[in-house]
C-alpha atoms as a PDB file:
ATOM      1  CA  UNK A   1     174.503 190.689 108.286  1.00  0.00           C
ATOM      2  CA  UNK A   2     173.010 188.460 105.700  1.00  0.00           C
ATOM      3  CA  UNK A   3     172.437 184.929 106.801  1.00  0.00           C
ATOM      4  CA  UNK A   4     171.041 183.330 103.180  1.00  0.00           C
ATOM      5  CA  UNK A   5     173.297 180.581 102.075  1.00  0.00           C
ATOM      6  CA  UNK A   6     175.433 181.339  99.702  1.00  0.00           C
ATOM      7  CA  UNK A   7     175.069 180.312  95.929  1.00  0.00           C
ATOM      8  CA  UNK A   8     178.538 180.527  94.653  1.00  0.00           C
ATOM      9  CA  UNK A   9     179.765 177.079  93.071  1.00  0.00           C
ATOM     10  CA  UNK A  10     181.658 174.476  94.475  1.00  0.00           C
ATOM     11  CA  UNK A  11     180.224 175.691  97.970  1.00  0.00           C
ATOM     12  CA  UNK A  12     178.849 173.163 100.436  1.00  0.00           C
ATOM     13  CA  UNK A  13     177.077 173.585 103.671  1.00  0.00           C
ATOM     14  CA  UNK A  14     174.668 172.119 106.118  1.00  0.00           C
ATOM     15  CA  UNK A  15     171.485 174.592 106.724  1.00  0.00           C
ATOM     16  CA  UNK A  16     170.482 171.817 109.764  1.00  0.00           C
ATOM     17  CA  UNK A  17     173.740 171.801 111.302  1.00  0.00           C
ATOM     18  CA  UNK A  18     173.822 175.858 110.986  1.00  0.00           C
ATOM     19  CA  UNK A  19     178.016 174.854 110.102  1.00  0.00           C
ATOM     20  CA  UNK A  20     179.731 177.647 108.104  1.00  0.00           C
ATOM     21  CA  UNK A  21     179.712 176.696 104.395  1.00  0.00           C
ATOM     22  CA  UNK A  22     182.892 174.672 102.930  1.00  0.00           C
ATOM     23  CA  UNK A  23     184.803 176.035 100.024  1.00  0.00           C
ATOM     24  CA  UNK A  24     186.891 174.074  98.046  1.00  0.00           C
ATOM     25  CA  UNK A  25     190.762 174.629  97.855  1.00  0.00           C
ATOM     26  CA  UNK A  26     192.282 176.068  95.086  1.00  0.00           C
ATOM     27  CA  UNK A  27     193.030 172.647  93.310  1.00  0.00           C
ATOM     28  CA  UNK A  28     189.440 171.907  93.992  1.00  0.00           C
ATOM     29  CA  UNK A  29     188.647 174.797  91.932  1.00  0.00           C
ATOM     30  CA  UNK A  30     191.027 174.568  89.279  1.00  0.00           C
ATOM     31  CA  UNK A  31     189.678 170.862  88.481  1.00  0.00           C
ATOM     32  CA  UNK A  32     186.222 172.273  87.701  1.00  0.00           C
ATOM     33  CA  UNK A  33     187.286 174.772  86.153  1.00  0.00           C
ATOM     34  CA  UNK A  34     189.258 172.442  83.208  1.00  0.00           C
ATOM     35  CA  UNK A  35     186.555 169.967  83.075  1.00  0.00           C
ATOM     36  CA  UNK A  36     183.935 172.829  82.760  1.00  0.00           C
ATOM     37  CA  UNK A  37     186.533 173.929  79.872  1.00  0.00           C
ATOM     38  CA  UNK A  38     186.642 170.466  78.330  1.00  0.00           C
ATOM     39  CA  UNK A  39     182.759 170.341  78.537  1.00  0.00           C
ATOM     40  CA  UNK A  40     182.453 173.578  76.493  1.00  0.00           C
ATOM     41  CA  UNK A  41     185.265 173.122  74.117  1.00  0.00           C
ATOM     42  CA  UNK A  42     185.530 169.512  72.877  1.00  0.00           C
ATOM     43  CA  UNK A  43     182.458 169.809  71.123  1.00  0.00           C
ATOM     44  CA  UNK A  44     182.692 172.321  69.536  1.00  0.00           C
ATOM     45  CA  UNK A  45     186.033 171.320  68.444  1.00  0.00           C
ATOM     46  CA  UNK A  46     185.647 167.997  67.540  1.00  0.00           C
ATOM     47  CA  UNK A  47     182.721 169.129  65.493  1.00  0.00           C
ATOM     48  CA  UNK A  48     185.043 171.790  63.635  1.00  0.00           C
ATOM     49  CA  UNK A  49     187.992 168.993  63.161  1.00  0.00           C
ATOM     50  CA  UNK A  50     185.613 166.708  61.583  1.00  0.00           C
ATOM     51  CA  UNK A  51     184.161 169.265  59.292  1.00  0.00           C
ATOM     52  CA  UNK A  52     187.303 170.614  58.267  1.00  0.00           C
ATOM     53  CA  UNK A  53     188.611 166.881  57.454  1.00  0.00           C
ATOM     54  CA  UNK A  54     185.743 165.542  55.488  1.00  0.00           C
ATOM     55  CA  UNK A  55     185.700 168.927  53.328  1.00  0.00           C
ATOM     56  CA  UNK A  56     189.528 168.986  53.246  1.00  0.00           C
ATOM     57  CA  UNK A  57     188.909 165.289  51.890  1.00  0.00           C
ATOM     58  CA  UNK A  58     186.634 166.375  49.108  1.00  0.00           C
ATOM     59  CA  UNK A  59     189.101 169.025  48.111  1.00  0.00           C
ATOM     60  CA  UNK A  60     192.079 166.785  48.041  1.00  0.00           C
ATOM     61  CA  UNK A  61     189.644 164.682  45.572  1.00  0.00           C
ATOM     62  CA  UNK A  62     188.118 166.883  43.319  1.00  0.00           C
ATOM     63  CA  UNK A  63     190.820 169.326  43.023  1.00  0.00           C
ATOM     64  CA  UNK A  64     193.072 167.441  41.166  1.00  0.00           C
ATOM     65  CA  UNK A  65     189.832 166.457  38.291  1.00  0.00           C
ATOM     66  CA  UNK A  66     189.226 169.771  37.721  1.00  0.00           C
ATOM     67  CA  UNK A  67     191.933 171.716  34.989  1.00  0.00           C
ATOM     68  CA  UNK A  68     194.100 174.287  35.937  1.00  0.00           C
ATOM     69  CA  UNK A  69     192.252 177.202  33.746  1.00  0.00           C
ATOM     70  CA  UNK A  70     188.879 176.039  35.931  1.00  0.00           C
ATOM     71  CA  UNK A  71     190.702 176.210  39.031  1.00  0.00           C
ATOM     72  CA  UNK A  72     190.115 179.171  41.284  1.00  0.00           C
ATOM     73  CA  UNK A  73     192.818 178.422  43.176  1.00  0.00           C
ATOM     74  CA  UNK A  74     195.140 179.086  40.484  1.00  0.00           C
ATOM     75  CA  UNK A  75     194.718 182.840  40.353  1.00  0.00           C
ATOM     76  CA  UNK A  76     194.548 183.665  43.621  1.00  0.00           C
ATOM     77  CA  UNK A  77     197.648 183.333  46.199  1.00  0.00           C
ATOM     78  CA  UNK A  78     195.734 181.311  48.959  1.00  0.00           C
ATOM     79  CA  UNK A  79     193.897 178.136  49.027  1.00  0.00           C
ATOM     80  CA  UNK A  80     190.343 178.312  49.559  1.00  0.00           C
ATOM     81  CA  UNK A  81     189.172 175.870  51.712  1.00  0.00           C
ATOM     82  CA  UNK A  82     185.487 174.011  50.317  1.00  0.00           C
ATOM     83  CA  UNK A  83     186.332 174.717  46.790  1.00  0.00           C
ATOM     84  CA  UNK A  84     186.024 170.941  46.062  1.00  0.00           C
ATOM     85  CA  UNK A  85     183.069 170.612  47.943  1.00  0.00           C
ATOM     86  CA  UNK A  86     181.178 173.046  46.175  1.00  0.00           C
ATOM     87  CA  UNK A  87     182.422 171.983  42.960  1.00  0.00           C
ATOM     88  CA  UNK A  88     180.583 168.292  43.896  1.00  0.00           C
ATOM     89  CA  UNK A  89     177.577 169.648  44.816  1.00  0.00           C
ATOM     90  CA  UNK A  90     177.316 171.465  41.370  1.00  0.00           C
ATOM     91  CA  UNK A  91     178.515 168.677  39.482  1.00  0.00           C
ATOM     92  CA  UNK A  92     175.756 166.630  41.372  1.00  0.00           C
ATOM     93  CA  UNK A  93     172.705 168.836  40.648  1.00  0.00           C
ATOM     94  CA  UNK A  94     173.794 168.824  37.138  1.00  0.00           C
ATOM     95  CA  UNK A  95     173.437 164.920  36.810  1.00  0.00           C
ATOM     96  CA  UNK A  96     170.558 165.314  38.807  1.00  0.00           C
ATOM     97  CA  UNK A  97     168.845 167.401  36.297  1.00  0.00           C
ATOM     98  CA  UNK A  98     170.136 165.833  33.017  1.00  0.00           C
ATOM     99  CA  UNK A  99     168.678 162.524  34.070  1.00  0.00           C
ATOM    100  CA  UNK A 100     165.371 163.736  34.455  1.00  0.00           C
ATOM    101  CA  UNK A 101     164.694 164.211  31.220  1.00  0.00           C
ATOM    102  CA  UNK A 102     163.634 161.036  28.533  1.00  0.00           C
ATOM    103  CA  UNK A 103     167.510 160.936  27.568  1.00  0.00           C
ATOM    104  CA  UNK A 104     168.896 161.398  30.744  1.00  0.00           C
ATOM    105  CA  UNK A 105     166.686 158.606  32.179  1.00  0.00           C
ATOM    106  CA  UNK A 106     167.273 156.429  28.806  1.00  0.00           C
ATOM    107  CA  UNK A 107     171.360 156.414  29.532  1.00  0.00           C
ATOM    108  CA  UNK A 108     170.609 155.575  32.761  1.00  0.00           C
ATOM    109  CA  UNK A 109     168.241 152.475  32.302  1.00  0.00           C
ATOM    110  CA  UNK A 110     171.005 150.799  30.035  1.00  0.00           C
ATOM    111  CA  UNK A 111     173.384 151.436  32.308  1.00  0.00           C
ATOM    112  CA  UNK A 112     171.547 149.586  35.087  1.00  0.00           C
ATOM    113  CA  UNK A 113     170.752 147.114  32.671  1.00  0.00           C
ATOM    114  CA  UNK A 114     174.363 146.670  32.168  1.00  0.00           C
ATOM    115  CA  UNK A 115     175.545 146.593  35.555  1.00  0.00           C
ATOM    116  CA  UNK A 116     172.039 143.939  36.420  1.00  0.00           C
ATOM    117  CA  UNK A 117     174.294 141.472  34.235  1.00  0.00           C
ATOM    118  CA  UNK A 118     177.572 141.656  35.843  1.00  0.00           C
ATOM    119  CA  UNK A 119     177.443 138.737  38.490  1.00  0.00           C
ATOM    120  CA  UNK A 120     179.234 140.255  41.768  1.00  0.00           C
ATOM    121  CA  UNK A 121     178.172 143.932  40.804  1.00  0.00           C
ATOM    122  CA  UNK A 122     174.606 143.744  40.446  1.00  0.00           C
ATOM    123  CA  UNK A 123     174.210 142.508  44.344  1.00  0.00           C
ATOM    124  CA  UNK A 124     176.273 145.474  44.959  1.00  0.00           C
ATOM    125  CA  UNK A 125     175.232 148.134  42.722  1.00  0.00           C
ATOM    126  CA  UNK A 126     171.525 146.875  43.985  1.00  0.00           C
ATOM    127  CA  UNK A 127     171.844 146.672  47.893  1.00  0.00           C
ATOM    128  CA  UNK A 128     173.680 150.607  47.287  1.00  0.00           C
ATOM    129  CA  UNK A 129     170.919 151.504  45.299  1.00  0.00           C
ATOM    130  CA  UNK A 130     167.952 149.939  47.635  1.00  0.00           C
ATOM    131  CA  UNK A 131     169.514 151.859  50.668  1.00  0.00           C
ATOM    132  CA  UNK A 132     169.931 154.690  49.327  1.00  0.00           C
ATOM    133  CA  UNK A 133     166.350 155.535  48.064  1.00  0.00           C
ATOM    134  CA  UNK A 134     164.821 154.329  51.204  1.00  0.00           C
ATOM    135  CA  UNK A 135     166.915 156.765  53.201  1.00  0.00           C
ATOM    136  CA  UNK A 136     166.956 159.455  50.899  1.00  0.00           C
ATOM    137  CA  UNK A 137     163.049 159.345  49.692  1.00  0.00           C
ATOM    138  CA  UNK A 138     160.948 162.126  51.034  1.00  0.00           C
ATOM    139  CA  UNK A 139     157.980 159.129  51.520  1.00  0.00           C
ATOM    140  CA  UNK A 140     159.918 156.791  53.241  1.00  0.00           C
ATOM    141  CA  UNK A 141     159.068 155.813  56.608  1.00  0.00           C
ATOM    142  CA  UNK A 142     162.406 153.994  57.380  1.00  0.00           C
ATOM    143  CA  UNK A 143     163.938 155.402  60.640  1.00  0.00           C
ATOM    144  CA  UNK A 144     160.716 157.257  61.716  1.00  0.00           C
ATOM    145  CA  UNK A 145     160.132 155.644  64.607  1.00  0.00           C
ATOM    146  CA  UNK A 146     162.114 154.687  67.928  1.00  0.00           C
ATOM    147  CA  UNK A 147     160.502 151.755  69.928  1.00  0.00           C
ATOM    148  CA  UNK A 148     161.528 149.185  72.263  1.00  0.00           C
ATOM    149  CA  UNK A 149     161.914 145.316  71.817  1.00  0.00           C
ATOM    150  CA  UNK A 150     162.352 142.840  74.717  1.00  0.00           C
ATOM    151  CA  UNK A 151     165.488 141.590  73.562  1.00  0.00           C
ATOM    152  CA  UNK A 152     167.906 139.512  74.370  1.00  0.00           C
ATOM    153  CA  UNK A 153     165.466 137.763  77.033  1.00  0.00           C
ATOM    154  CA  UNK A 154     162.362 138.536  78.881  1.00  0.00           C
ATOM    155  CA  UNK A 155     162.231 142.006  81.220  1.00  0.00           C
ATOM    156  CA  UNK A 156     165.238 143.118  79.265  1.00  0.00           C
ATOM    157  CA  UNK A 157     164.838 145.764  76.651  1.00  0.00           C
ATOM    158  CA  UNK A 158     166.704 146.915  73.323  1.00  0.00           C
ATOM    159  CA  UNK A 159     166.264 150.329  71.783  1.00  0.00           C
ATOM    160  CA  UNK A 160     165.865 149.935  68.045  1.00  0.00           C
ATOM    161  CA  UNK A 161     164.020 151.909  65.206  1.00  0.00           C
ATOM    162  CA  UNK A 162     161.417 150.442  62.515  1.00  0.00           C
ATOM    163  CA  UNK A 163     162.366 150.602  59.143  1.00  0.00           C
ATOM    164  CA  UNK A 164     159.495 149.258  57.631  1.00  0.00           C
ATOM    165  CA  UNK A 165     156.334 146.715  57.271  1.00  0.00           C
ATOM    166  CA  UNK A 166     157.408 143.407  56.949  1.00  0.00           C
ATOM    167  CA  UNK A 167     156.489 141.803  53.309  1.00  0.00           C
ATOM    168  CA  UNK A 168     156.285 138.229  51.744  1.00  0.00           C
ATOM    169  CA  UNK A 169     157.166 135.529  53.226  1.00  0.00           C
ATOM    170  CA  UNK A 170     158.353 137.118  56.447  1.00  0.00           C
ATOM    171  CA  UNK A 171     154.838 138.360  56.887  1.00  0.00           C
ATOM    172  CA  UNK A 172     153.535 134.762  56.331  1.00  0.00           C
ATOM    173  CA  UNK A 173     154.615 133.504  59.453  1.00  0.00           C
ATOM    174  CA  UNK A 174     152.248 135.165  61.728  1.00  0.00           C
ATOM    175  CA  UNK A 175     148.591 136.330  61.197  1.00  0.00           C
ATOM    176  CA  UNK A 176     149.981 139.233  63.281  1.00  0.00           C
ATOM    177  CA  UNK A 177     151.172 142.091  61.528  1.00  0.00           C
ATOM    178  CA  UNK A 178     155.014 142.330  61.096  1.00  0.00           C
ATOM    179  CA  UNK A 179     157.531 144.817  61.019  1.00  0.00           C
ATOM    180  CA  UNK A 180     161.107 145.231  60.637  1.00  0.00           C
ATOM    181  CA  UNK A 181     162.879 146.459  63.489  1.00  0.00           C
ATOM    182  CA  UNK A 182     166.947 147.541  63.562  1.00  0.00           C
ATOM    183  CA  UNK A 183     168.654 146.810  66.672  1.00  0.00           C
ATOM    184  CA  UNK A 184     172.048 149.351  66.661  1.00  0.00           C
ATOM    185  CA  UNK A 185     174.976 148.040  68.924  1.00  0.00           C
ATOM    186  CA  UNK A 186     176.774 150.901  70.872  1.00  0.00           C
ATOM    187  CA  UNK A 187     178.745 152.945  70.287  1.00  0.00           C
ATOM    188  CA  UNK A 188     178.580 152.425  66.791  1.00  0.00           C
ATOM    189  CA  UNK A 189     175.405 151.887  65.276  1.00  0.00           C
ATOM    190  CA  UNK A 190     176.434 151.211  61.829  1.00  0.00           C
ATOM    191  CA  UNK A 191     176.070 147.350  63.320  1.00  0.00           C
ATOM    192  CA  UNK A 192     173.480 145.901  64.935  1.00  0.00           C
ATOM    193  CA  UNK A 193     170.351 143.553  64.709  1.00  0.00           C
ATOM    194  CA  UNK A 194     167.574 142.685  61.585  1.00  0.00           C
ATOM    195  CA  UNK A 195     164.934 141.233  63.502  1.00  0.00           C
ATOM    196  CA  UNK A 196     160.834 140.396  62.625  1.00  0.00           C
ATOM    197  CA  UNK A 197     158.960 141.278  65.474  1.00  0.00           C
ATOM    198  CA  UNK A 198     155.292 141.394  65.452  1.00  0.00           C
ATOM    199  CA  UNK A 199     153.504 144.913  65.913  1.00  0.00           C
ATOM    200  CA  UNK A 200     151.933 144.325  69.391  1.00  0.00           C
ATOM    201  CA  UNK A 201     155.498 143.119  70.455  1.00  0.00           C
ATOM    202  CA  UNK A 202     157.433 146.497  70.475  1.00  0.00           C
ATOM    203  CA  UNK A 203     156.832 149.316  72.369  1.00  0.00           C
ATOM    204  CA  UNK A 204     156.514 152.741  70.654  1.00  0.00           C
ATOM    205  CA  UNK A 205     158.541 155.985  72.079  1.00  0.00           C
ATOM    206  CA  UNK A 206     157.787 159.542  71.930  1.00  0.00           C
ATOM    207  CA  UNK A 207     161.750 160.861  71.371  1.00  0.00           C
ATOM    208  CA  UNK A 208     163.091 161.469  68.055  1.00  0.00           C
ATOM    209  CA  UNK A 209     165.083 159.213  65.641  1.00  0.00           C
ATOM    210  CA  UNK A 210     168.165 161.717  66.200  1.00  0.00           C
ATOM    211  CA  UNK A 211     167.436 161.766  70.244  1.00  0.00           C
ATOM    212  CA  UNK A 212     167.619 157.787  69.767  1.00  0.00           C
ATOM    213  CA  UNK A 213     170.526 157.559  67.934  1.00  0.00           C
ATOM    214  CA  UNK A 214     172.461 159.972  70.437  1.00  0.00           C
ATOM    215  CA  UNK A 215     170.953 158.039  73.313  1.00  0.00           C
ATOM    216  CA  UNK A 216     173.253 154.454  71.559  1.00  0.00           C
ATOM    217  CA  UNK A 217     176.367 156.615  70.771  1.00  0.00           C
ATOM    218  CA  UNK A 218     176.495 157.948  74.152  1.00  0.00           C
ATOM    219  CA  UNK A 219     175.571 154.224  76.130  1.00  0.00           C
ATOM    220  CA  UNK A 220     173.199 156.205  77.652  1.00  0.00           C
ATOM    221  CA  UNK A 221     174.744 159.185  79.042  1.00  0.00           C
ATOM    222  CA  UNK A 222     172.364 161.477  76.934  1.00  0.00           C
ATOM    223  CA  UNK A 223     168.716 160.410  77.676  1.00  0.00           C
ATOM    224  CA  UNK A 224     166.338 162.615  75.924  1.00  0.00           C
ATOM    225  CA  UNK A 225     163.518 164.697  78.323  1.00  0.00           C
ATOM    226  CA  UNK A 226     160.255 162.870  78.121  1.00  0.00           C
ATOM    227  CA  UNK A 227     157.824 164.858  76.130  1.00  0.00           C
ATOM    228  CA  UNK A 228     154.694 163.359  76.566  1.00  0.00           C
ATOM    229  CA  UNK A 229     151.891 164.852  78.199  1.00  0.00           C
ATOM    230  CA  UNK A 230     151.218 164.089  82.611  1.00  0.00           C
ATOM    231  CA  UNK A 231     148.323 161.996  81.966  1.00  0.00           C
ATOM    232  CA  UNK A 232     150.317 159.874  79.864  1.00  0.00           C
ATOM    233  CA  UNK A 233     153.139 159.233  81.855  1.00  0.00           C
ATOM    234  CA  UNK A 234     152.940 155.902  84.447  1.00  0.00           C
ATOM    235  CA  UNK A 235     155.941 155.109  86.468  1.00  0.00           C
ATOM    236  CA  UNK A 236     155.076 151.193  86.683  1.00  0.00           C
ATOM    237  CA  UNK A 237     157.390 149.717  84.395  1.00  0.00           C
ATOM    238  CA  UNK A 238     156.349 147.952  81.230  1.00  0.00           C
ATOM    239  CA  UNK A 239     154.714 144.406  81.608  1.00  0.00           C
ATOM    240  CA  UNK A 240     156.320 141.732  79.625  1.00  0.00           C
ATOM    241  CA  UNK A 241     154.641 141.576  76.285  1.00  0.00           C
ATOM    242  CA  UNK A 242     156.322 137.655  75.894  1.00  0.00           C
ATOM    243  CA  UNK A 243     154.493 136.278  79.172  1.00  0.00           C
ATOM    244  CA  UNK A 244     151.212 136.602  77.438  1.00  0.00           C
ATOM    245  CA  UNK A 245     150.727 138.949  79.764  1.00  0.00           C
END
């Protein structure tokens, strides 16, 4: 007779008491069984259902742009799903490479020079544009760092990410050296917080941007594994960098 404890799930028991394990009923079961379900499935397809939507969104806009003799879709008796999308990402490239050449970048210029005069769209056309090449350059440093900022009092901490070295006048108000730190809200961290904080002021992290961002979607529920090496690690918690401390 074997007397190991058993490792089937669900199964409780009390090695001390030497009590004969507890299995759960059959609507004990079946409950973990459909959340075990939901745990494996909604992922997956919520990630399908949003994939399918935003390409089935580029179809429904490009499609109807592109002439019926172009069209693959009009000699073949099914619609072909990502069509549109892959008609973008051609059309794309192509700008791409016909404005890096001396015309390409020529049309360009006077078109920014045209838009520059327009009153409401040149603050538009230039935050777009500023955004968009700090995200998208290979060189930038935006977003390449997670740290934490004592924020909104003392012994209470924010998670944010630095998106740069502060400049100008912002750096002119402390001998210190300033950067800019962005402050999501959760769940969505589209919105959130511009602040100036000083260098020594913030405290640097070893996860990822992505682990960061999935750490304010989730409120918290997914904390990333800490990666950094034993000798590193102290489990005092962090002294108050605003005390003077």
């Amino acid at each position: 007779m074997n007397d190991s404890p058993t490792s089937e799930p669900g199964v409780r028991s009390d090695p001390a008491s030497g009590a004969k394990p507890i299995r759960p009923g059959l609507g004990g079961r079946l409950r973990a069984y459909f959340f075990a379900g939901i745990l494996i499935t909604a992922p997956i397809g919520i990630t399908v259902y949003l994939a399918s939507s935003i390409v089935s969104w580029i179809d429904e806009s490009v499609l109807p742009f592109v002439p019926t003799a172009y069209n693959p879709e009009t000699y073949l008796p099914f619609s072909v799903p990502g069509i549109g999308l892959l008609l973008l990402l051609l059309l794309l490239t192509a700008i791409g490479a016909a404005t890096a050449g001396i015309v390409g970048r020529m049309i360009v210029g006077f078109s920014e020079r045209i838009l520059n005069r327009m009153p409401v769209i040149r603050s538009v056309y230039g935050a777009t544009k500023q955004i968009l090449e700090t995200v998208l350059a290979q060189k930038s440093t935006a977003f390449r760092e997670v740290v934490l900022v004592e924020f909104p009092r003392r012994n209470m901490w924010a998670l944010g990410f630095i998106t740069g070295r502060a400049e100008g006048e912002v750096q002119d108000v402390s001998e210190e050296e300033m950067v800019n730190v962005y402050i999501p809200t959760t769940p969505i961290p589209t919105a959130g917080f511009l602040f100036f904080v000083a260098r020594s002021e913030v405290y640097p992290l070893s996860m990822s941007v992505e682990e960061g961002i999935k750490m304010v979607v989730s409120g918290g529920i997914v904390t990333p594994p800490d990666r950094r090496p034993p000798e590193q690690r102290n489990p005092r918690p962090i002294p108050s960098r605003a005390s003077g401390e």
